[in-house]
C-alpha atoms as a PDB file:
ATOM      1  CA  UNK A   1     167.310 103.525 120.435  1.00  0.00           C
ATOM      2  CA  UNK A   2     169.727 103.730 123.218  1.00  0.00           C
ATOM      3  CA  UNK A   3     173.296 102.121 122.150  1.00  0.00           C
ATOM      4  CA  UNK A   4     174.941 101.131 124.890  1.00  0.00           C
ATOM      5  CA  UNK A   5     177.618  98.885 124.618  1.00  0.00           C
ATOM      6  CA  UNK A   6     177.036  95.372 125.481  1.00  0.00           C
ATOM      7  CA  UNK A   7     179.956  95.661 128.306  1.00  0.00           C
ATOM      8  CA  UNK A   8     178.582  98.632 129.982  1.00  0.00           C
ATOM      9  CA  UNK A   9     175.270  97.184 129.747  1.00  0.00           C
ATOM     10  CA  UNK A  10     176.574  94.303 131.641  1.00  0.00           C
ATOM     11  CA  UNK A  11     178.064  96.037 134.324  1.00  0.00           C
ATOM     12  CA  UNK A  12     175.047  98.654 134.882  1.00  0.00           C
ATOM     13  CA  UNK A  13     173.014  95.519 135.103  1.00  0.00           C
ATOM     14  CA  UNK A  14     175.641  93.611 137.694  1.00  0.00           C
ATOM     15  CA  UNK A  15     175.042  97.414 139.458  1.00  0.00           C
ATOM     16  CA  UNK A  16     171.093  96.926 139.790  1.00  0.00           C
ATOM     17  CA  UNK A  17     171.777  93.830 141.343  1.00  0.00           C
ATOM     18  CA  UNK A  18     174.011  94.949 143.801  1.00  0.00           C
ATOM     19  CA  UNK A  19     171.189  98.544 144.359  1.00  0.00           C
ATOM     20  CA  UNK A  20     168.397  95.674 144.935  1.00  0.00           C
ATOM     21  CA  UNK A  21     170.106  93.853 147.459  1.00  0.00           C
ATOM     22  CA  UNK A  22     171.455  97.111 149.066  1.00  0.00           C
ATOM     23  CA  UNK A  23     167.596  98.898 149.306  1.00  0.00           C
ATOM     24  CA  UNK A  24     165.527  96.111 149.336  1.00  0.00           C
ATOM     25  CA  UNK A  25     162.828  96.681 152.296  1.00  0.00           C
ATOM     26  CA  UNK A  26     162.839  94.168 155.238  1.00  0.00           C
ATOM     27  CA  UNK A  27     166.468  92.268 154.920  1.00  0.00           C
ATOM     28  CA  UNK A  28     169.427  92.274 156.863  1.00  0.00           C
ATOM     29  CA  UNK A  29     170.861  95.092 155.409  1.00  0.00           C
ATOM     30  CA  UNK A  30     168.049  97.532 155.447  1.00  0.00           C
ATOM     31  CA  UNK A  31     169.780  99.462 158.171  1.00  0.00           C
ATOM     32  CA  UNK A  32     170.966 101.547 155.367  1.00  0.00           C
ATOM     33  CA  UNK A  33     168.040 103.031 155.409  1.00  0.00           C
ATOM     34  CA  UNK A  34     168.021 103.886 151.697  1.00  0.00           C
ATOM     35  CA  UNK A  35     163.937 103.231 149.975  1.00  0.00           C
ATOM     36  CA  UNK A  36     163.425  99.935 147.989  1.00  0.00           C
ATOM     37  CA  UNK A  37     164.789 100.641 144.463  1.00  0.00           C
ATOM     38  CA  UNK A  38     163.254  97.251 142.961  1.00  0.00           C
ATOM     39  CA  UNK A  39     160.911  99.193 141.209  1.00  0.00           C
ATOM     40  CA  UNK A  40     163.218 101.356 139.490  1.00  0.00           C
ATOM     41  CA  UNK A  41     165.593  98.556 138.785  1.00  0.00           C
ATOM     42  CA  UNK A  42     163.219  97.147 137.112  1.00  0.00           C
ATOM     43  CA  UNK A  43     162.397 100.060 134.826  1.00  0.00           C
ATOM     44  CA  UNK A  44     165.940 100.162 133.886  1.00  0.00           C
ATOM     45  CA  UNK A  45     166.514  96.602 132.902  1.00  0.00           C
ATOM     46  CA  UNK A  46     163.639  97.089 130.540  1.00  0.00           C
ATOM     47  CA  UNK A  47     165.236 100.023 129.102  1.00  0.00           C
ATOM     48  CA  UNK A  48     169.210  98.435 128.944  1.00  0.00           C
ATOM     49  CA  UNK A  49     167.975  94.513 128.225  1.00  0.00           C
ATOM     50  CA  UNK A  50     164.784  93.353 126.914  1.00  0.00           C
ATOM     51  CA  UNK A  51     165.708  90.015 128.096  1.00  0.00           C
ATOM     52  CA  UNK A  52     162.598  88.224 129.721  1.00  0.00           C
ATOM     53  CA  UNK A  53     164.943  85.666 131.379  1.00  0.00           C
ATOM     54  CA  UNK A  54     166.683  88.346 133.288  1.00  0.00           C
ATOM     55  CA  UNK A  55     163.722  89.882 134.490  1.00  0.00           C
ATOM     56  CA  UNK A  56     162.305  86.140 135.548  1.00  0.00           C
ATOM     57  CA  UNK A  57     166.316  86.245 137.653  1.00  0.00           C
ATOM     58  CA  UNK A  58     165.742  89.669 139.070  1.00  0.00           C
ATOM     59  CA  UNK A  59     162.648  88.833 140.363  1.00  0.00           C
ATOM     60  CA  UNK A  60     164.343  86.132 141.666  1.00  0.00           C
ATOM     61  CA  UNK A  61     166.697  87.892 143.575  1.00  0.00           C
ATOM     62  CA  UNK A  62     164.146  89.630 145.065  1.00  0.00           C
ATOM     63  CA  UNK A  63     162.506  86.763 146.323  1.00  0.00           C
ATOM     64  CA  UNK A  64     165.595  85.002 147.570  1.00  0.00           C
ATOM     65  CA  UNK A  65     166.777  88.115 149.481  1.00  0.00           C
ATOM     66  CA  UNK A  66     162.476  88.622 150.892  1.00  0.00           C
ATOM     67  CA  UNK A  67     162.652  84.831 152.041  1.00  0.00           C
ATOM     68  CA  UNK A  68     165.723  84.401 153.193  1.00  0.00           C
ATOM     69  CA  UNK A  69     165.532  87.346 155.198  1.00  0.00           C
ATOM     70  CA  UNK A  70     162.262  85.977 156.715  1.00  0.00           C
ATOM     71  CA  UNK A  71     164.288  82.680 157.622  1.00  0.00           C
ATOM     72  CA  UNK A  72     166.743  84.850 159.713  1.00  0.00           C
ATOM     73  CA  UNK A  73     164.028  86.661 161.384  1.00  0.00           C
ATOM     74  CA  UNK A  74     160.349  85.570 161.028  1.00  0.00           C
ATOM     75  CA  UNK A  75     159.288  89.209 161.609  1.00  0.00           C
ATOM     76  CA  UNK A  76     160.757  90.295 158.599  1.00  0.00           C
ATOM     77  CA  UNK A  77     158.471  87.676 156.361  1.00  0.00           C
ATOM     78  CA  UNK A  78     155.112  89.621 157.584  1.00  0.00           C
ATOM     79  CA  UNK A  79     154.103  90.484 153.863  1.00  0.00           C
ATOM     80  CA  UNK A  80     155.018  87.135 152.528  1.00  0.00           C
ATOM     81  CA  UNK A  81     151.536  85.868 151.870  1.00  0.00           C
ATOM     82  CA  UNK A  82     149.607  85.167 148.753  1.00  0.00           C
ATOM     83  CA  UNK A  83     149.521  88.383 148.331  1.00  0.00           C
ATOM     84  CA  UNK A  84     153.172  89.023 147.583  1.00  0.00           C
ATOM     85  CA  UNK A  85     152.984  87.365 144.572  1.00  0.00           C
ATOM     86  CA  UNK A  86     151.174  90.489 142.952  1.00  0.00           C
ATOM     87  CA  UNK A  87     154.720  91.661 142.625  1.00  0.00           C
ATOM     88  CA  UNK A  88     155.255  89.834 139.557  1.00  0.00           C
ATOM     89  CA  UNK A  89     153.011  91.617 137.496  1.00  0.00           C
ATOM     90  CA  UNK A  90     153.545  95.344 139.126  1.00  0.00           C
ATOM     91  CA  UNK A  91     157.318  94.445 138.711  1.00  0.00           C
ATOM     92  CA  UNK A  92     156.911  93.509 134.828  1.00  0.00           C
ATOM     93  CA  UNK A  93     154.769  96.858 134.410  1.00  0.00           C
ATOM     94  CA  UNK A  94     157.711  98.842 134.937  1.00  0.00           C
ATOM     95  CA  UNK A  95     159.724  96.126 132.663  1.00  0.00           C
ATOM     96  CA  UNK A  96     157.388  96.710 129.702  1.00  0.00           C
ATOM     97  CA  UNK A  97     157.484 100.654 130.317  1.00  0.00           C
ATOM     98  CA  UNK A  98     161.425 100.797 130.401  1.00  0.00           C
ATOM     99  CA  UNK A  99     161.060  98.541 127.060  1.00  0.00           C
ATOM    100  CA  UNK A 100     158.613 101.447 125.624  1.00  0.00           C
ATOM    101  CA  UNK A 101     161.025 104.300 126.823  1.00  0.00           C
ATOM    102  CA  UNK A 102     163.712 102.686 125.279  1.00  0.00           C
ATOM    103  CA  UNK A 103     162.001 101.555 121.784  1.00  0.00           C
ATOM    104  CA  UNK A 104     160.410 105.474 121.870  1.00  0.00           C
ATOM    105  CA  UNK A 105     163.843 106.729 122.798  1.00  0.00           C
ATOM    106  CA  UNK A 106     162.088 108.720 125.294  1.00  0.00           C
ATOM    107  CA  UNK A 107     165.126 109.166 127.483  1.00  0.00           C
ATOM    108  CA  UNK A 108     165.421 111.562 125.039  1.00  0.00           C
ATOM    109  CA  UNK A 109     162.457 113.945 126.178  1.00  0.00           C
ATOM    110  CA  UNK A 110     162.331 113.935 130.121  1.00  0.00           C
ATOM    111  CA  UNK A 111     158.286 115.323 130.034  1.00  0.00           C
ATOM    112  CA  UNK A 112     157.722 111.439 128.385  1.00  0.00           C
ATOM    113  CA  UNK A 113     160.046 109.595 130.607  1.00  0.00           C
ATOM    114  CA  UNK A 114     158.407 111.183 133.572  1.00  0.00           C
ATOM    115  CA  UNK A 115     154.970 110.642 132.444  1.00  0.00           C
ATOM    116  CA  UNK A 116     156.100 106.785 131.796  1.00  0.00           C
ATOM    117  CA  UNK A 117     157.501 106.513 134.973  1.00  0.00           C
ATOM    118  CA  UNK A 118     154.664 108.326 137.388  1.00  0.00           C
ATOM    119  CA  UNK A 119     151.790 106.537 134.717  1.00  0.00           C
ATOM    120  CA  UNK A 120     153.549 102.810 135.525  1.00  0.00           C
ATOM    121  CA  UNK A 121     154.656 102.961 139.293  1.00  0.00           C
ATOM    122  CA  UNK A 122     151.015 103.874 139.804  1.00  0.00           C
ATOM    123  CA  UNK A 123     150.048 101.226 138.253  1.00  0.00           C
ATOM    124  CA  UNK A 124     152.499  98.662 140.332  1.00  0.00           C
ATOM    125  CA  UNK A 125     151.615 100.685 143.113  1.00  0.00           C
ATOM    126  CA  UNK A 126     147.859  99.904 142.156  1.00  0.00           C
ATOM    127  CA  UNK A 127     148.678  96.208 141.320  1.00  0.00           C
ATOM    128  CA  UNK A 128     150.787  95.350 144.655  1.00  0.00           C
ATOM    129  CA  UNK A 129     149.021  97.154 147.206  1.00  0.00           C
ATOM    130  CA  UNK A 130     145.324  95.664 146.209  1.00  0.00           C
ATOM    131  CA  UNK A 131     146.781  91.980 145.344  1.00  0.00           C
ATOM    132  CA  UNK A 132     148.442  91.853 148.930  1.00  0.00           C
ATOM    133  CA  UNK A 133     145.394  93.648 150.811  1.00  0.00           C
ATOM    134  CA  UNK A 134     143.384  91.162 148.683  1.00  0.00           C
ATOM    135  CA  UNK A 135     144.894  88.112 148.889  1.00  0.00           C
ATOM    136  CA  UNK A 136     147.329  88.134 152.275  1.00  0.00           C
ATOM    137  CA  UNK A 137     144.470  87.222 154.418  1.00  0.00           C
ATOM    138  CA  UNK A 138     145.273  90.029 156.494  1.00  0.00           C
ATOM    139  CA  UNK A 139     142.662  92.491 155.993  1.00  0.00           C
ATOM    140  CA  UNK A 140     139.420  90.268 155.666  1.00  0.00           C
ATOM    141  CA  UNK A 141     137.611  89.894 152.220  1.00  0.00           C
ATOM    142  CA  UNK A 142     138.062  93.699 151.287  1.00  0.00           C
ATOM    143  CA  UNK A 143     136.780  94.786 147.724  1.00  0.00           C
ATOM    144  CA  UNK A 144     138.837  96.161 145.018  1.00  0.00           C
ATOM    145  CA  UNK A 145     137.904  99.701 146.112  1.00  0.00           C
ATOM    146  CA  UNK A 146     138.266  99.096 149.993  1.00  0.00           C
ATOM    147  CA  UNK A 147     141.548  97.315 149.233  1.00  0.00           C
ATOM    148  CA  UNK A 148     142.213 101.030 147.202  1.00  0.00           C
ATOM    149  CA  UNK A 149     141.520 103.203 149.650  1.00  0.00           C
ATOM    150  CA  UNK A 150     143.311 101.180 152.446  1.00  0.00           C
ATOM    151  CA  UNK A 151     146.213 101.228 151.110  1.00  0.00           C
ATOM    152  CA  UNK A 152     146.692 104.501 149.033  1.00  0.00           C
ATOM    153  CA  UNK A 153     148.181 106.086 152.282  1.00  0.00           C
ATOM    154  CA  UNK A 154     151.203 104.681 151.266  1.00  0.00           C
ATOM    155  CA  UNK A 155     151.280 105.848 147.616  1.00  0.00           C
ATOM    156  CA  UNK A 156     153.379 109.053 148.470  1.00  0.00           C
ATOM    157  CA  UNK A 157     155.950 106.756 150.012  1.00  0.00           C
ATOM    158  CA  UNK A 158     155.746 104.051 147.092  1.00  0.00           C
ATOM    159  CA  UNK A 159     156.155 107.033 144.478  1.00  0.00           C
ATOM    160  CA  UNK A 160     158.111 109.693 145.668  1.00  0.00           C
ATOM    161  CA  UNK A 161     161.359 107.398 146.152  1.00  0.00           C
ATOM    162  CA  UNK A 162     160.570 105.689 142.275  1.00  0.00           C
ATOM    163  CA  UNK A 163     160.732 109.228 140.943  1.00  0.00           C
ATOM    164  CA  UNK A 164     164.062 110.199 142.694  1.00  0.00           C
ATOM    165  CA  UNK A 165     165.813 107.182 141.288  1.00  0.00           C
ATOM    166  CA  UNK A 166     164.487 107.688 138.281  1.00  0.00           C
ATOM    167  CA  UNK A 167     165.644 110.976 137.981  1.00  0.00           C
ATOM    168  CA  UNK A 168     168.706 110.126 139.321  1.00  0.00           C
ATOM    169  CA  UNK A 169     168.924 107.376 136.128  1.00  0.00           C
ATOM    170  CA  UNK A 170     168.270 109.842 134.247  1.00  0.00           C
ATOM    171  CA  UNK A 171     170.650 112.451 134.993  1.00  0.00           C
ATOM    172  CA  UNK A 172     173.221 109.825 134.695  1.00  0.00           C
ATOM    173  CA  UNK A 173     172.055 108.629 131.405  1.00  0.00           C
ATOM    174  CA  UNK A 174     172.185 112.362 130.505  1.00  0.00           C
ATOM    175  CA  UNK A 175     175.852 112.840 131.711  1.00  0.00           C
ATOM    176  CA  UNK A 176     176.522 110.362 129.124  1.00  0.00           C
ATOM    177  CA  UNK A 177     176.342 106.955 130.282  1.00  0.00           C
ATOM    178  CA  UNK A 178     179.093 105.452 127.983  1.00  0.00           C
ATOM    179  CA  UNK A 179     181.716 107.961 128.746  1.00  0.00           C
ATOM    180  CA  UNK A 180     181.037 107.568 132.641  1.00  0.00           C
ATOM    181  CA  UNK A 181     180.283 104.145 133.102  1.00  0.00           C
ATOM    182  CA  UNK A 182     183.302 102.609 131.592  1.00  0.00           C
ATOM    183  CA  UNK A 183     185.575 104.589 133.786  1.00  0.00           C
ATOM    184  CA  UNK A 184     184.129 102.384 136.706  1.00  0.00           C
ATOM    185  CA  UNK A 185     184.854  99.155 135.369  1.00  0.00           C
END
């Protein structure tokens, strides 16, 4: 088990927040050009708060941040179809892996953690991409397997930017998190 204390908990939580609204795709401030790290974030809370209620508010966030940026500029609310509402359950398969690499204490081996974290944001990736290319409306009445092979061009691009994060969450986890972390707040 990870023991974090409940204050630097809080803030690193406050700090995914602030990461989401920062890197999430199509908003007002994604001239930053930094990759979405919703994913990720997600990952994390599982691991710091098995709380389902803040998972139900970060995906929350995301939503208010994806719609309200759509109200600014319509352009920006392209993927908000049925479809986006696959996000729920790719989002809570990273939840319920960062609750299994924290119950495993799996931080502790980085070969498990990784294999956790490629195995699930495959599986979002999976989950996402074929709910919106199913359900959007955009793509005609595709099968599970077209709706696969249309969109796994964008797997590198979905994956490669989940593993960075999460090894950058991990290095900092490895640098000691406690010591760290309370120096900030």
């Amino acid at each position: 088990m990870i023991n974090i204390p409940s204050k630097t908990k809080l803030a690193f939580i406050l700090f995914l927040a602030i990461i989401i609204l920062f890197t999430r795709g199509s908003h007002f401030l994604t001239e930053l050009s930094l990759p979405d790290a919703s994913l990720i974030s997600f990952l994390i809370l599982g691991i710091l708060s098995p709380s389902l209620i803040l998972f139900v508010l970060f995906f929350i966030l995301g939503s208010l941040i994806d719609f309200g940026s759509a109200i600014f500029d319509v352009s920006k609310g392209f993927y908000l179809s049925d479809g986006y509402w696959g996000l729920i359950p790719a989002y809570y398969v990273m939840f319920i892996s960062g609750q299994l690499i924290e119950s495993k204490n799996f931080l502790s081996k980085i070969n498990l953690y990784l294999i956790i974290l490629f195995g699930s944001a495959t599986l979002a990736f999976i989950i996402s991409t074929n709910t919106y290319y199913m359900f959007s409306g955009r793509f005609g009445n595709p099968s599970l397997l077209e709706s696969i092979l249309q969109g796994w061009n964008y797997y590198p691009g979905y994956l490669i930017p989940n593993i960075i994060y999460g090894l950058i969450f991990y290095g900092i986890y490895k640098l000691n998190i406690k010591k760290y972390f309370l120096k900030l707040i």
